[in-house]
Protein backbone atom coordinates (compact mmCIF):
# COMPACT_ATOMS: atom_id res chain seq x y z
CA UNK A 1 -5.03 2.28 -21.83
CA UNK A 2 -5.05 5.80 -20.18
CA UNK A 3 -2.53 5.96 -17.00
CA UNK A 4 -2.70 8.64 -14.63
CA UNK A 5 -0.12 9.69 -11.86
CA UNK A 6 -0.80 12.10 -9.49
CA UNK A 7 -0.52 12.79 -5.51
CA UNK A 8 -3.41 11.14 -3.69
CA UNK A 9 -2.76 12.65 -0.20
CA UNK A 10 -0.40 14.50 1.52
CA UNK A 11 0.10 15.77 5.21
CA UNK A 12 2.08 18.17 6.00
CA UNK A 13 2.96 18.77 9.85
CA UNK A 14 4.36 22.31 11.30
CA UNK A 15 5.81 23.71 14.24
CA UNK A 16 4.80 27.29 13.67
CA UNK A 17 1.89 29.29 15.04
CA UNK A 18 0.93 30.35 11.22
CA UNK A 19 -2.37 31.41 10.41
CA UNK A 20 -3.43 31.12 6.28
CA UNK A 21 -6.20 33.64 5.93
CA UNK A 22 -9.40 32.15 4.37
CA UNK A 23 -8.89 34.01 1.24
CA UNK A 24 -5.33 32.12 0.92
CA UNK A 25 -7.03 28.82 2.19
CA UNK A 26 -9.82 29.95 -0.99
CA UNK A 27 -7.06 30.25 -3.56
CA UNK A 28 -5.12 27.00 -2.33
CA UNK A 29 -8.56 25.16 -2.61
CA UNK A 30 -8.70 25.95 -6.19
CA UNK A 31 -6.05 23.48 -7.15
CA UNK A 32 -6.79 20.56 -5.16
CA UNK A 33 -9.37 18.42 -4.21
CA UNK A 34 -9.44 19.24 -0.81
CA UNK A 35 -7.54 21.29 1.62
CA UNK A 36 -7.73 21.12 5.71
CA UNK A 37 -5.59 23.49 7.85
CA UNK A 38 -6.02 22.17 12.01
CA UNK A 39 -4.24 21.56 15.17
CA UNK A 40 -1.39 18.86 15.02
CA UNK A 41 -2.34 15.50 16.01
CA UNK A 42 -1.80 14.39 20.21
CA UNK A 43 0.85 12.33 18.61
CA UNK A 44 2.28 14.37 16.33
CA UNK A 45 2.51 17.36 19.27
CA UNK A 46 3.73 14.68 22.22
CA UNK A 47 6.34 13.74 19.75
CA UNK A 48 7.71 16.17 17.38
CA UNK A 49 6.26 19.40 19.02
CA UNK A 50 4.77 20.08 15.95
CA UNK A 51 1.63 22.39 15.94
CA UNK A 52 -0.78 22.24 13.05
CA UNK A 53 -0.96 19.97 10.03
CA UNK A 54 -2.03 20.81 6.62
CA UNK A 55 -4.33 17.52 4.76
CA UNK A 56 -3.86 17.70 0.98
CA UNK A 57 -5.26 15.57 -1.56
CA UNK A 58 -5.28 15.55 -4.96
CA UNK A 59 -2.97 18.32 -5.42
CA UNK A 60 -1.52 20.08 -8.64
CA UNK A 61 1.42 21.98 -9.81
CA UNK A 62 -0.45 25.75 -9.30
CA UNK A 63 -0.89 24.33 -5.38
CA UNK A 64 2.04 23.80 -4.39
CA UNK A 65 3.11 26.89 -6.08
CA UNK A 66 0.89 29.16 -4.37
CA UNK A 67 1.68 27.02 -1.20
CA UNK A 68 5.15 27.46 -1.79
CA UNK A 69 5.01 31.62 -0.85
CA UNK A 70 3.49 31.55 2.56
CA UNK A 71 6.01 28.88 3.32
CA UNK A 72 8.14 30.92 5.26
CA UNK A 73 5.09 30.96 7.84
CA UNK A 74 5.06 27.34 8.14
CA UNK A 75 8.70 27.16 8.89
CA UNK A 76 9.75 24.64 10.34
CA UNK A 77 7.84 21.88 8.96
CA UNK A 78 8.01 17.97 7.74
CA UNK A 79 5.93 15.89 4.67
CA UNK A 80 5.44 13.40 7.18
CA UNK A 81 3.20 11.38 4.73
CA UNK A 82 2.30 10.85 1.20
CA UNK A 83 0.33 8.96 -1.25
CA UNK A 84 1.55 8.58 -5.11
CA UNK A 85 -1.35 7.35 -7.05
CA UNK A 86 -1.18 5.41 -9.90
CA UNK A 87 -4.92 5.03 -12.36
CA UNK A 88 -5.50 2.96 -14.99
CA UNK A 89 -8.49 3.43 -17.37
CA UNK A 90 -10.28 1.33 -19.54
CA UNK A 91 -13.18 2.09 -21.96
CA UNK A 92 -16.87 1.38 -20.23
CA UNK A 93 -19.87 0.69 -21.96
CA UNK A 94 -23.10 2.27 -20.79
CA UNK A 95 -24.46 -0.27 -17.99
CA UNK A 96 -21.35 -2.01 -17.64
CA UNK A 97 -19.81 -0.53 -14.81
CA UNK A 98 -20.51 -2.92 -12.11
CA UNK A 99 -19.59 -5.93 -15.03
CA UNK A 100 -16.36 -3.90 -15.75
CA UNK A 101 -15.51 -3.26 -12.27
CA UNK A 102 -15.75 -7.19 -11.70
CA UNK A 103 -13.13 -7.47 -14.51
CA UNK A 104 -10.97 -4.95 -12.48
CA UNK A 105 -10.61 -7.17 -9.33
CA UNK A 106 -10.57 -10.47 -11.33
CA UNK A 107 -6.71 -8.92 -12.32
CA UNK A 108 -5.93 -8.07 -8.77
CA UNK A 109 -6.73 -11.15 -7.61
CA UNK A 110 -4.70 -12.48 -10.13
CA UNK A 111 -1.63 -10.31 -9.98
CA UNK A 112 -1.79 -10.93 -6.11
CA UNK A 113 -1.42 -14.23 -6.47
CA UNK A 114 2.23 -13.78 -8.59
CA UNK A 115 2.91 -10.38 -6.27
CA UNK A 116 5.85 -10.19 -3.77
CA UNK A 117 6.66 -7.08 -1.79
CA UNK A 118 10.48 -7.59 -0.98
CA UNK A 119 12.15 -7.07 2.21
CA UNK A 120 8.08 -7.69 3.94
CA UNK A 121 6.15 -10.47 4.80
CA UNK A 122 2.88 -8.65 5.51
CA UNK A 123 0.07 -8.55 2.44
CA UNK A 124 -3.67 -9.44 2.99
CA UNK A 125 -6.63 -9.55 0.08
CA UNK A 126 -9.41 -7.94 1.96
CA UNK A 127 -12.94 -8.56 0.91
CA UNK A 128 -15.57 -6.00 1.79
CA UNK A 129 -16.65 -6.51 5.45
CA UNK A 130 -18.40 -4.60 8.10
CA UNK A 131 -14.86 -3.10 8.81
CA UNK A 132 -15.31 -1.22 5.42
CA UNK A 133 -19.03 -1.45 4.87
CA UNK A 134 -19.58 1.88 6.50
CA UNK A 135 -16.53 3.92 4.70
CA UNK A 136 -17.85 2.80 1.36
CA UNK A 137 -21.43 3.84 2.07
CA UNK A 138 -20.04 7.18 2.91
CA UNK A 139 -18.06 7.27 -0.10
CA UNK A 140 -19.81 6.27 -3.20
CA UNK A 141 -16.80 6.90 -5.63
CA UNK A 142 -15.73 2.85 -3.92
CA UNK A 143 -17.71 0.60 -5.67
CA UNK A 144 -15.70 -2.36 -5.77
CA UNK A 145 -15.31 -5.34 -3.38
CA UNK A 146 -11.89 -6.31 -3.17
CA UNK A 147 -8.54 -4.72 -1.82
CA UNK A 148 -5.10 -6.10 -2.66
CA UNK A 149 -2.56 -5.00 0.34
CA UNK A 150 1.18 -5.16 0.68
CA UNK A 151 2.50 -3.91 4.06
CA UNK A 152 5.49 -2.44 6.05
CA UNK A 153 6.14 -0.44 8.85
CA UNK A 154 6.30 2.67 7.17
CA UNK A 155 6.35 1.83 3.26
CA UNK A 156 2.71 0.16 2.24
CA UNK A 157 1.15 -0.72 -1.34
CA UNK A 158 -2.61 -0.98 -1.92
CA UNK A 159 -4.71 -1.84 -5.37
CA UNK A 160 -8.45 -1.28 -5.55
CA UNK A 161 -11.31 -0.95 -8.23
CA UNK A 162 -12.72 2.54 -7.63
CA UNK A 163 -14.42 5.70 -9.36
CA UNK A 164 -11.22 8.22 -9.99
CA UNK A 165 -11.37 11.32 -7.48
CA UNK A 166 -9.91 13.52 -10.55
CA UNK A 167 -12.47 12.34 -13.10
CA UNK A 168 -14.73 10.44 -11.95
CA UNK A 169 -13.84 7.18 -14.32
CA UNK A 170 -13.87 3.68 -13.34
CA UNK A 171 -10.07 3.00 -12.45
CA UNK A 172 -7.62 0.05 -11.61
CA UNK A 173 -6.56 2.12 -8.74
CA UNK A 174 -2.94 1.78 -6.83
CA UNK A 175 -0.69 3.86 -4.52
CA UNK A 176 2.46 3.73 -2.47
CA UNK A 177 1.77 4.88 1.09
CA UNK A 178 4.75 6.38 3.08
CA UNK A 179 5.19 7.50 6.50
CA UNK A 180 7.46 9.79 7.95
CA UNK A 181 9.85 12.25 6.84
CA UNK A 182 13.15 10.03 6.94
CA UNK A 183 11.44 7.79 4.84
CA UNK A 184 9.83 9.92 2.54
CA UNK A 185 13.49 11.85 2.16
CA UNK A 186 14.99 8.23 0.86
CA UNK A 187 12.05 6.94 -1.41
CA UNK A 188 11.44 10.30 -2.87
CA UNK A 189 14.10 12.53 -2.37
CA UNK A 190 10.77 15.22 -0.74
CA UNK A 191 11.87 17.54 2.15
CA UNK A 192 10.29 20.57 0.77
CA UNK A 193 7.04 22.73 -0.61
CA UNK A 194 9.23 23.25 -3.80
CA UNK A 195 9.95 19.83 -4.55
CA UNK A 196 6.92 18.36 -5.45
CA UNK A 197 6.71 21.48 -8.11
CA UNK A 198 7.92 19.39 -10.87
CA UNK A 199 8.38 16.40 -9.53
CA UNK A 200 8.32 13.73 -12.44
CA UNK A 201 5.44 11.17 -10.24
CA UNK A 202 5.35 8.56 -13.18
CA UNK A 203 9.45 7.93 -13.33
CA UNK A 204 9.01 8.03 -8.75
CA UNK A 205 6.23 5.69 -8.95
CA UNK A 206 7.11 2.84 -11.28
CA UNK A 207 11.20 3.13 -9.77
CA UNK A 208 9.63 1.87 -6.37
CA UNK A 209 7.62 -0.35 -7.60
CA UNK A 210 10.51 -1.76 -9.42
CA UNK A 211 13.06 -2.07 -6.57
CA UNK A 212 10.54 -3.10 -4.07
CA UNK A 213 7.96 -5.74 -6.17
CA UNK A 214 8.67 -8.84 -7.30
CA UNK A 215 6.35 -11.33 -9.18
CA UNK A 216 7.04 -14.92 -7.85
CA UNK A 217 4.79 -17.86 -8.77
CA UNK A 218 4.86 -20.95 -6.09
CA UNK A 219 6.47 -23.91 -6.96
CA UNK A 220 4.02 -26.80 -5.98
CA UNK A 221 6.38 -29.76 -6.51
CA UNK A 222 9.34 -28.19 -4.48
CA UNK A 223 6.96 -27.65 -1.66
CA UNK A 224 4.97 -30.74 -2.07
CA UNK A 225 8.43 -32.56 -1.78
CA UNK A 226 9.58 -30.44 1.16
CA UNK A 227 6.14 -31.44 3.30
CA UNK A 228 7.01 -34.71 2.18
CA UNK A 229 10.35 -34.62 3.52
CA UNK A 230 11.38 -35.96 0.16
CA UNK A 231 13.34 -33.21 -1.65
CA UNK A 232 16.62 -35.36 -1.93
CA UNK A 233 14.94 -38.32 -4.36
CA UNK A 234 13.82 -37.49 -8.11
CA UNK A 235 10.25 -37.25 -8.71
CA UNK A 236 10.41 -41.10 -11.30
CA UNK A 237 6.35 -41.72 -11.39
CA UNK A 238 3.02 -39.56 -11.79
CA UNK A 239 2.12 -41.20 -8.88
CA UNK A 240 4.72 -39.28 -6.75
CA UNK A 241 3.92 -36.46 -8.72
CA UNK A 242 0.49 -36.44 -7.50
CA UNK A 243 1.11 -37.15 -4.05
CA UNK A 244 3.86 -34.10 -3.75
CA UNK A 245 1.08 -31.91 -5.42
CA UNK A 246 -1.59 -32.96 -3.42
CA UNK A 247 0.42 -32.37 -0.16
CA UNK A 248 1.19 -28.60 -1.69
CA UNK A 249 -2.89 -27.89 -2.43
CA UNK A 250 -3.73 -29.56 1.30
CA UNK A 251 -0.81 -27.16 2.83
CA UNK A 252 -2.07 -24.06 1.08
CA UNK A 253 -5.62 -24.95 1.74
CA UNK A 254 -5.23 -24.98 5.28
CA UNK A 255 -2.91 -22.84 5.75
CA UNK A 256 -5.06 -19.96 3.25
CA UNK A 257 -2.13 -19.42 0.99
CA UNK A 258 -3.02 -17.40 -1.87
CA UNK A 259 0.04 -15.74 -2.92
CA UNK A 260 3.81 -16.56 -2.60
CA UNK A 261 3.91 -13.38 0.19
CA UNK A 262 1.34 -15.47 2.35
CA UNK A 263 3.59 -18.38 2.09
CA UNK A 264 6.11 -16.36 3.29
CA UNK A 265 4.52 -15.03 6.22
CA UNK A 266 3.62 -19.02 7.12
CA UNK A 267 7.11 -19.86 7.17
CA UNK A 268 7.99 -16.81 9.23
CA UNK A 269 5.28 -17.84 11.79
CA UNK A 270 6.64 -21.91 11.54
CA UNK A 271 10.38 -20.39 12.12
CA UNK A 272 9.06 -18.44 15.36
CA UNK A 273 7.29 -21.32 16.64
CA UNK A 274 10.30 -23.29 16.61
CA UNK A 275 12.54 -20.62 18.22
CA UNK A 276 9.81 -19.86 21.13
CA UNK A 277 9.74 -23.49 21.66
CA UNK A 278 13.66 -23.86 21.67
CA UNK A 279 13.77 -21.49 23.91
CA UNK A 280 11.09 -22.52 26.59
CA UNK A 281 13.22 -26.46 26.14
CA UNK A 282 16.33 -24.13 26.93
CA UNK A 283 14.23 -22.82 29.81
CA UNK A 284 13.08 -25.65 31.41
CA UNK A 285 16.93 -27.18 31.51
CA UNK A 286 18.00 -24.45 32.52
CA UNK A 287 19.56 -25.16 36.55
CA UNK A 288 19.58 -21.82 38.67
């Protein structure tokens, strides 16, 4: 199967009153898939005092070397946030894209199931809704139904089934968000234009999703035995075998546990229960 690497997006925020001529802003378009030059975000200017913002996506080597001579003029500046893309392709027959596609998110349902994020308890399968209805009318090239998403506060992981922006192929689609320029610094090792010249994305991409991924599989009978408050005694019978199991599917039923991160996040929400409710017993003791 055909991988691809390559920079999804990229925003890059300034302090300097620069101005790129359109001709530059012309030649910089060339090598991307888009370009925006505009005013800093309210955030961004409250904040940082930065100025403008440059929106990249889809960038190649010949950008950011063309980039890379008016950046005295953007001096100083951050990468406050990146995308690093990762595409996989597989061959489609004519009037199988929709059938193909299906096969696409049948794997990242799958792999979501087995996936971890480490150090994070936040991941969600989203199904298309009316929260994403409109954004995939708008953009045709995302034709599939299902989103697979890991989450931090400033390092995130999302897979989806889409049409590639670089060729136009049906993909198995992934990327590693990450926000802000301390963090992009220590995942990537990016604080300027010339660094991303030829930067090796492939060796970047799979390295973080090495350290920070983790495929775990749920172990119904330890769980089963710890609802049961039985995890001291040996299983002897299939009827306690059943019963353990059963208790496990019932849990992760209610409880909409699809994936060992999701039974992590239960747990974390079970362990704050208990402390809010230790406390308010603390509380109520308490003489003043």
């Amino acid at each position: 199967m055909e991988k691809l690497f390559y920079w999804d997006k990229i925003r890059i925020n300034s302090k300097s009153h620069f101005y790129l001529s359109e001709s530059t802003q012309s030649e910089l378009k060339n090598h991307c898939i888009s370009f925006k030059l505009s005013e800093a975000s309210q955030k961004a200017k409250l904040n940082g005092g930065f100025t403008y913002r440059l929106e990249i996506c889809g960038a190649d080597k010949k950008f950011f070397e063309a980039l890379l001579r008016y950046e005295g003029y953007l001096r100083p500046y951050f990468i406050s946030y990146v995308e690093l893309a990762k595409e996989i392709f597989s061959p489609v027959k004519t009037g199988e894209l929709y059938r193909a596609c299906s096969s696409i998110e049948s794997s990242i349902k799958k792999d979501y199931a087995l996936l971890n994020k480490k150090w994070s308890s936040g991941s969600k399968l989203y199904e298309v809704g009316q929260h994403t209805k409109a954004r995939r009318i708008q953009d045709k090239t995302l034709i599939g139904g299902t989103t697979a998403y890991f989450y931090g506060k400033k390092f995130k992981h999302t897979r989806y089934a889409r049409l590639s922006k670089i060729n136009g192929q049906l993909c198995d689609h992934s990327e590693h968000r990450i926000l802000g320029a301390g963090e992009i610094k220590k995942k990537l090792g990016l604080q300027s234009i010339s660094d991303f010249i030829d930067y090796d994305l492939e060796t970047a991409y799979e390295s973080l999703y090495a350290r920070y991924f983790e495929q775990v599989k749920i172990d119904d009978i330890k769980l089963g035995k710890w609802l049961d408050a039985s995890s001291s005694w040996k299983i002897n019978t299939d009827a306690d075998l059943r019963r353990v199991k059963s208790k496990a599917a019932f849990f992760k039923r209610i409880e909409r546990i699809r994936s060992f991160s999701d039974l992590k996040k239960v747990f974390l929400k079970m362990q704050n229960d208990i402390k809010k409710s230790l406390s308010e017993k603390y509380r109520s003791l308490s003489v003043w």
